[in-house]
Protein backbone atom coordinates (compact mmCIF):
# COMPACT_ATOMS: atom_id res chain seq x y z
CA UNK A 1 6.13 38.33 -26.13
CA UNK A 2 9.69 37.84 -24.70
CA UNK A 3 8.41 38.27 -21.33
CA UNK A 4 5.37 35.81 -21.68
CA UNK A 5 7.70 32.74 -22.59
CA UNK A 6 10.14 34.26 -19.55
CA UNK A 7 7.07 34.03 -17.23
CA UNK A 8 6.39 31.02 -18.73
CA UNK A 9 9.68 29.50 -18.03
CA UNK A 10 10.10 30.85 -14.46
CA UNK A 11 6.66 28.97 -13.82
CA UNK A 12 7.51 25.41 -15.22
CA UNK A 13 10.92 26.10 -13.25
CA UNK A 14 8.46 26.34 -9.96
CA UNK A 15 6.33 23.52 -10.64
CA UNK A 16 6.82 21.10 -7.95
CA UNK A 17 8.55 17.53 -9.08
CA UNK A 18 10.83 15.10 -7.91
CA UNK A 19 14.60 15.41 -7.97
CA UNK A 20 16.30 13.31 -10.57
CA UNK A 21 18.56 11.87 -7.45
CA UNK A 22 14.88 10.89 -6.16
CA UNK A 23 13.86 9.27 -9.29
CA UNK A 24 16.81 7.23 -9.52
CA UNK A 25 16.27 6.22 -5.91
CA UNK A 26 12.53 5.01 -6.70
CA UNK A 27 13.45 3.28 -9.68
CA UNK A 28 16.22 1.34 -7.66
CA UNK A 29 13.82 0.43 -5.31
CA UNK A 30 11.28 -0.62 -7.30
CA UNK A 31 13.29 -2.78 -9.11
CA UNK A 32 14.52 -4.77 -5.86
CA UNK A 33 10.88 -5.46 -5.51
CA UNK A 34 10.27 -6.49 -8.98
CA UNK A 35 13.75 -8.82 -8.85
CA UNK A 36 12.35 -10.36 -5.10
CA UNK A 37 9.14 -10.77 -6.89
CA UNK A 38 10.15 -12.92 -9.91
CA UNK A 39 12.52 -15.07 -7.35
CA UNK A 40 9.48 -16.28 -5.25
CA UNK A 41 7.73 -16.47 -8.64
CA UNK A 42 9.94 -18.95 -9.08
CA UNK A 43 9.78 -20.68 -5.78
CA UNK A 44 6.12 -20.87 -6.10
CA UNK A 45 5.24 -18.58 -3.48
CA UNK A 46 3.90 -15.19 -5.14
CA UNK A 47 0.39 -16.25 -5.37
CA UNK A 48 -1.66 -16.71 -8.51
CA UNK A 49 -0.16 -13.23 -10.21
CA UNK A 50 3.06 -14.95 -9.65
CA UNK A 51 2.51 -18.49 -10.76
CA UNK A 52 1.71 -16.89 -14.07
CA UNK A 53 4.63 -15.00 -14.68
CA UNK A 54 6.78 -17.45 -13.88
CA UNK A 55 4.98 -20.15 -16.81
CA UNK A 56 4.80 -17.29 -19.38
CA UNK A 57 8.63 -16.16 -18.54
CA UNK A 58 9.99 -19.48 -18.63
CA UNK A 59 8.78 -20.35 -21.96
CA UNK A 60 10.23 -16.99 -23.66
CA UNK A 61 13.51 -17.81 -21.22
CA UNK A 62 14.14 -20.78 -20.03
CA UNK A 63 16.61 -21.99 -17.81
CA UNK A 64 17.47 -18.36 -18.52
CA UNK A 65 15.07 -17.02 -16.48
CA UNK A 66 17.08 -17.22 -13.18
CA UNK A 67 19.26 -14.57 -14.75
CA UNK A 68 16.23 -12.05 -15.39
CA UNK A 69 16.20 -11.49 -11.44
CA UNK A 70 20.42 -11.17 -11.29
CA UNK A 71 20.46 -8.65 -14.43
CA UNK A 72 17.20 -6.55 -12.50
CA UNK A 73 18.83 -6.54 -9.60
CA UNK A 74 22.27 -5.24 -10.96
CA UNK A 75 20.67 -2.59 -12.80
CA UNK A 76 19.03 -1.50 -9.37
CA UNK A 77 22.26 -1.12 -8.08
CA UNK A 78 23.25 1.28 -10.55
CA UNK A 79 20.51 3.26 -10.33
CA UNK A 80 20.79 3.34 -6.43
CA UNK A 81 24.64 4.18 -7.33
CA UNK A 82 23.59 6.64 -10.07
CA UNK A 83 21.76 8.64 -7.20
CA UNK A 84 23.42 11.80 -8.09
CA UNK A 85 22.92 11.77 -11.83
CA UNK A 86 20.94 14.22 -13.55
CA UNK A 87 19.15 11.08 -15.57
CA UNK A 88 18.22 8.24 -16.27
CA UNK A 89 21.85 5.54 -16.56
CA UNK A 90 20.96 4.54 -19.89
CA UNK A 91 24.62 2.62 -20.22
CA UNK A 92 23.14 0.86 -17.03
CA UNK A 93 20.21 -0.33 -19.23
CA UNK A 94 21.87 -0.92 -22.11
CA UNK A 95 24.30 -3.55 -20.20
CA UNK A 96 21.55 -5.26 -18.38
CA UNK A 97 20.03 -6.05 -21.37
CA UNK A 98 23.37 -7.67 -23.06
CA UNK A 99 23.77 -9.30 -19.76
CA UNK A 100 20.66 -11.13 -20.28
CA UNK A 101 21.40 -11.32 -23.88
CA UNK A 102 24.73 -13.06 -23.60
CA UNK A 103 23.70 -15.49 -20.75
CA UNK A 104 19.76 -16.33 -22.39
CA UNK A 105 22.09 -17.49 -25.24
CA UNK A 106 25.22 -19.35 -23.56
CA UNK A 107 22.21 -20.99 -21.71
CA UNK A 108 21.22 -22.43 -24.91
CA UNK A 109 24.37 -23.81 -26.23
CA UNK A 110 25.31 -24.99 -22.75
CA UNK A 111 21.88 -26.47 -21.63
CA UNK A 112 19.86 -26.79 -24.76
CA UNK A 113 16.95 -24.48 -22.91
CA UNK A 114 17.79 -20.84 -23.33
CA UNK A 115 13.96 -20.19 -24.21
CA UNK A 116 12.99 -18.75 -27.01
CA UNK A 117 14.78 -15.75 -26.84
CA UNK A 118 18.13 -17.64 -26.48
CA UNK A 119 17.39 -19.65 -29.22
CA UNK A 120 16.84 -17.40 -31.86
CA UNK A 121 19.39 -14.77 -30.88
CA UNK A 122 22.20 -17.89 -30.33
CA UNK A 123 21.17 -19.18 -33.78
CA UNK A 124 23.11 -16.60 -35.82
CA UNK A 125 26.47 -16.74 -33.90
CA UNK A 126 25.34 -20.66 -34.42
CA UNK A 127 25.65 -20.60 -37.83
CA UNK A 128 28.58 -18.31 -38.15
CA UNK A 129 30.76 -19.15 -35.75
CA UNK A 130 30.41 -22.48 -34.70
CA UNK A 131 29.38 -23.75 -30.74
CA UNK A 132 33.35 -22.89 -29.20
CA UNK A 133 33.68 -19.74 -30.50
CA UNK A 134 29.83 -18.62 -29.77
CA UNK A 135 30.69 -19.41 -26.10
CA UNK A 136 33.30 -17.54 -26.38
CA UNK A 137 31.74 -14.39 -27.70
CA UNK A 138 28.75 -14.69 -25.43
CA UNK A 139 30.95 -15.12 -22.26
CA UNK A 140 32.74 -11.65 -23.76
CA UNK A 141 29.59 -10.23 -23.57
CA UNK A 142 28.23 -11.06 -19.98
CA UNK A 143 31.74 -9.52 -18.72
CA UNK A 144 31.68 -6.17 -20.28
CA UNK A 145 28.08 -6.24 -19.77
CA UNK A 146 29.00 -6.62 -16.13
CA UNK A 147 31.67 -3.98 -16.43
CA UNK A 148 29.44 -1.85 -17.76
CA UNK A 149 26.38 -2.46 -14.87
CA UNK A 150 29.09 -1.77 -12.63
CA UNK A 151 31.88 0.76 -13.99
CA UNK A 152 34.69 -1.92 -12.95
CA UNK A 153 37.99 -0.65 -14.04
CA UNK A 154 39.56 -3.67 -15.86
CA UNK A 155 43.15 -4.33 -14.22
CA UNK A 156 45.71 -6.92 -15.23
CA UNK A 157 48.19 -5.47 -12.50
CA UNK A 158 46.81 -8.48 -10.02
CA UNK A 159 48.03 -10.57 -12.41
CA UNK A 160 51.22 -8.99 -13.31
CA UNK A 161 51.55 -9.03 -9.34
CA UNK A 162 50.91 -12.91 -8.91
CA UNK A 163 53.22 -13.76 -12.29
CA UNK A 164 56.50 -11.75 -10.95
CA UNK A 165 56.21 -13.43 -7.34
CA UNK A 166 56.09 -17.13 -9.29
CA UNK A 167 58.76 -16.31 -11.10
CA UNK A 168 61.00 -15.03 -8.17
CA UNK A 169 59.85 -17.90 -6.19
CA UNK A 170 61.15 -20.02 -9.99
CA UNK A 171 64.52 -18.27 -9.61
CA UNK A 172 65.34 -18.49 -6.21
CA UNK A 173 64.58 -22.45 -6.47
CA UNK A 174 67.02 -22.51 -9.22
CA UNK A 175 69.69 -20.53 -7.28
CA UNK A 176 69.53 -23.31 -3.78
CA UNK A 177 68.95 -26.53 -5.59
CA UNK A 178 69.13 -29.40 -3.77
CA UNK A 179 71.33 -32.03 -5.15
CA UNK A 180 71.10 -35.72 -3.61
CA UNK A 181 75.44 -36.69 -2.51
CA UNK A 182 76.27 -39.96 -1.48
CA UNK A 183 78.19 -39.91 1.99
CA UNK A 184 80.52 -42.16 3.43
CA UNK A 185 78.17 -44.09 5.56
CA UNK A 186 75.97 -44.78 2.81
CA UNK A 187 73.59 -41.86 3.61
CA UNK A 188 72.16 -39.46 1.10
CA UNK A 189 73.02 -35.72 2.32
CA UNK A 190 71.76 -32.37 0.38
CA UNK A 191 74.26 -30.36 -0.77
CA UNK A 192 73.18 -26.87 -1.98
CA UNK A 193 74.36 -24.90 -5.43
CA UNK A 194 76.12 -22.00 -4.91
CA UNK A 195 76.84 -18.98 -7.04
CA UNK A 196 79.30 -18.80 -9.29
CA UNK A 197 81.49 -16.37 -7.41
CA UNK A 198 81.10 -18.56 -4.21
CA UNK A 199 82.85 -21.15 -5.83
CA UNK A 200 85.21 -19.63 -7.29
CA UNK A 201 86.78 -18.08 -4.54
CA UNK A 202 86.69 -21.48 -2.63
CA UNK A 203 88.74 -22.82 -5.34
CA UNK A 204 91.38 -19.82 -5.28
CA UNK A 205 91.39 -20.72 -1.51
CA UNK A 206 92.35 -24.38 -2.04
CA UNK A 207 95.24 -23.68 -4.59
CA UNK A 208 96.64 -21.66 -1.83
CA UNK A 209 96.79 -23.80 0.87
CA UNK A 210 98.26 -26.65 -1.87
């Protein structure tokens, strides 16, 4: 018995299939087409097939349904990037979906046209949190959506960066001042701060000479 369900194994191990790298590949593909597709659906130039989509997506979507194509088309990237995965990026899903989620519903508080599917799913946060703070949490959810789709490692050291250099920039301003003097000849000359110590000694080198 053992060795039946051995054999057995060995032969579903032998059975020819495709490579889970290959899937991924496929599915990647496919979806380019499908997001290429639903763009000229748009445009009017994917026949009668596509003409129809386009009238029965944009009454589910509205305005939204520009972002169907962007969220398919991000999640084809991760599957292209997920080529040497052993399955299916389900995260990847997952965060195309909220993608389309979040922006289907900031659509309809923005625009007033999110579809149906932005209008029921914005009507909660609606009710509970008022129009500011619903765009708020929406736009929170379209970025780690995004971070998600695309395994972005969140950095505030850019920041931290650009902050540090304004407030050198700040502090050596402060440091060489310019400060308007009135000369003899009726001219206005800059004369520049100095530090502290500068000063000082210049004064020590005056009561010498007096």
């Amino acid at each position: 018995m053992v060795k039946k369900i051995e054999k057995d194994k060995e032969k579903k191990s032998d059975e020819p299939g495709l490579r889970p790298e290959t899937k991924n590949a496929v599915v990647g593909i496919c979806l380019f087409v499908f997001a290429i597709i639903l763009s000229m659906s748009a445009a009017g130039k994917a026949g009668v097939a596509g003409d129809f989509v386009f009238s029965f997506l944009s009454k589910l979507l509205g305005v939204g349904y520009f972002l169907l194509p962007v969220a398919i088309f991000m999640l084809g990237i991760s599957f292209l990037r997920n080529i040497g995965g052993k399955s299916l990026p389900l995260p990847k899903i997952a965060g195309s979906l909220l993608f389309l989620f979040g922006g289907l519903s900031l659509m309809h508080i923005v625009f007033g046209n999110g579809g149906i599917i932005g209008k029921y799913s914005a009507w909660p946060f609606l009710k509970m949190f008022e129009v500011e703070a619903s765009m708020i949490i929406f736009s929170a959810i379209i970025v780690t959506a995004i971070l998600i789709l695309f395994e972005v490692k969140l950095s505030f050291q850019p920041i931290a960066n650009f902050w540090s250099k304004i407030s050198n920039l700040f502090s050596k301003k402060s440091a060489g001042e310019p400060t308007l003097v009135q000369s003899d000849d009726g001219d206005e000359e800059e004369e520049y701060k100095v530090e502290e110590d500068y000063t000082s000694e210049n004064e020590e080198n005056q009561s010498d000479k007096d």
